[in-house]
Protein backbone atom coordinates (compact mmCIF):
# COMPACT_ATOMS: atom_id res chain seq x y z
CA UNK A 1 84.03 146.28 4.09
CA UNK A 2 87.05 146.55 1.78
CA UNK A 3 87.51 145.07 -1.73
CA UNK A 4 89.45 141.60 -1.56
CA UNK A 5 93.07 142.26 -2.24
CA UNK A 6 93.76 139.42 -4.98
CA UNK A 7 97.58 140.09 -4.49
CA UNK A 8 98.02 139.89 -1.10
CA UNK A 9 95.32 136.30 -1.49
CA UNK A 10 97.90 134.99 -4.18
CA UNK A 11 100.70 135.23 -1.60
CA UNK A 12 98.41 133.62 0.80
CA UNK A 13 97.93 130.39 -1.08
CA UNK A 14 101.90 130.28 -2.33
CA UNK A 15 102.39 130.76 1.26
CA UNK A 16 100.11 127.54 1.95
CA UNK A 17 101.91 125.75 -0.42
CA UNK A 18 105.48 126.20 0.30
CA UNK A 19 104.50 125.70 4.03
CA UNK A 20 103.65 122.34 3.43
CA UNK A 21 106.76 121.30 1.87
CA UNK A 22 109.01 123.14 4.80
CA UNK A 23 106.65 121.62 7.69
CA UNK A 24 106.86 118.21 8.82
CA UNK A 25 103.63 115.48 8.15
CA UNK A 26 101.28 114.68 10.56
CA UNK A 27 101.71 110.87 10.70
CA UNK A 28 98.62 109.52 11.84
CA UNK A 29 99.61 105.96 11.50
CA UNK A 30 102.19 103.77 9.42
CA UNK A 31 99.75 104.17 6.28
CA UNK A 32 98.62 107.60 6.64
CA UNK A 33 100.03 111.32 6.48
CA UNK A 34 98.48 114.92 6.49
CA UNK A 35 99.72 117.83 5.22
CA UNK A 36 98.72 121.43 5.84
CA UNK A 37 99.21 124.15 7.78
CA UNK A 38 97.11 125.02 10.23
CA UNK A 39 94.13 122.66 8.72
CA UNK A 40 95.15 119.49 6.82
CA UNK A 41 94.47 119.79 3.21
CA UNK A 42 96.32 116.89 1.64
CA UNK A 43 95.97 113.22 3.00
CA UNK A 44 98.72 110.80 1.57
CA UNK A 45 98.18 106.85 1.77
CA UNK A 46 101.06 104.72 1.59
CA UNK A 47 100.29 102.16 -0.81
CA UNK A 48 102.17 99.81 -2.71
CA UNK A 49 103.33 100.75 -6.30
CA UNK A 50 103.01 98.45 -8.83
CA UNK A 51 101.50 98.87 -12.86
CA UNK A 52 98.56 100.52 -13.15
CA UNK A 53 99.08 102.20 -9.95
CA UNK A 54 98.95 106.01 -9.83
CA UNK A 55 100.12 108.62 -7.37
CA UNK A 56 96.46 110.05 -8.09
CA UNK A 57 94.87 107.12 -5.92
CA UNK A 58 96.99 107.54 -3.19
CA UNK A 59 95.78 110.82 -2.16
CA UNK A 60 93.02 113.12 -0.98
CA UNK A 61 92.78 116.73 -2.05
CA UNK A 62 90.44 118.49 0.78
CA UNK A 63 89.97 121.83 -1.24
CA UNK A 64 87.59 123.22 1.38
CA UNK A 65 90.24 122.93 3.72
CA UNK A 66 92.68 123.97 1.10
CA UNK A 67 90.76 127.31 0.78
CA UNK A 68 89.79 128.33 4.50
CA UNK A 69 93.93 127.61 5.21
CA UNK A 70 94.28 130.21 2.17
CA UNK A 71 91.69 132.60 4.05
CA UNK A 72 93.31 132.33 7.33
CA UNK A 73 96.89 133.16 6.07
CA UNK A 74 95.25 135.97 3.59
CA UNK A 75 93.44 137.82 7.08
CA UNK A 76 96.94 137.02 9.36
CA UNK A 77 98.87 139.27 5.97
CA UNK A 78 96.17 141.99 5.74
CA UNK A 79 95.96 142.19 10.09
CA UNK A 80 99.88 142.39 9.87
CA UNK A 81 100.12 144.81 7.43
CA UNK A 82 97.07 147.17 8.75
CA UNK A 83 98.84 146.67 12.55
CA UNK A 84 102.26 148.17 10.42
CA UNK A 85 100.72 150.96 8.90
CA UNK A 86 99.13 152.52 12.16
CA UNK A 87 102.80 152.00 13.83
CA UNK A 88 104.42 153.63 11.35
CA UNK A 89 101.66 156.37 11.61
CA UNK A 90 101.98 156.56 14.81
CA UNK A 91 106.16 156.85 14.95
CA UNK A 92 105.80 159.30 11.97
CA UNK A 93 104.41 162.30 14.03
């Protein structure tokens, strides 16, 4: 088994991240959105704002998900990269 690569699992998560933002919601009804890519991670609830109200209350943070959607991405980047190295090994003779 080889050593975790903790550069190539940084990218992973960023790459997690700035999915979310470029991928549309999952609207599950008027009051409710997901966000993640491929699991849901982040659950939105569209409350009203009003004082004392925080953005904090109005959301759910699923880090289990969070972290097997970081896994995923991190073994789709190390397959892609292993699959380019025995091409290129391949071509090279």
């Amino acid at each position: 088994m080889n050593k975790i690569n903790w550069k190539r699992l940084n990218i992973a998560f960023w790459i997690e991240i700035v999915l979310s933002y470029f991928l549309p919601f999952k609207f599950i009804d008027n009051f409710q959105y997901e966000v993640g890519f491929p699991i849901s991670f982040l659950t939105l609830y569209d409350t009203a704002t009003g004082i004392g109200s925080s953005p904090f209350t109005s959301m759910y943070l699923n880090p289990l998900a969070f972290l097997v959607n970081g896994i995923l991405i991190y073994l789709l980047i190390s397959f892609t990269i292993k699959m380019y190295h025995k091409i290129k090994q391949k071509y090279s003779k």
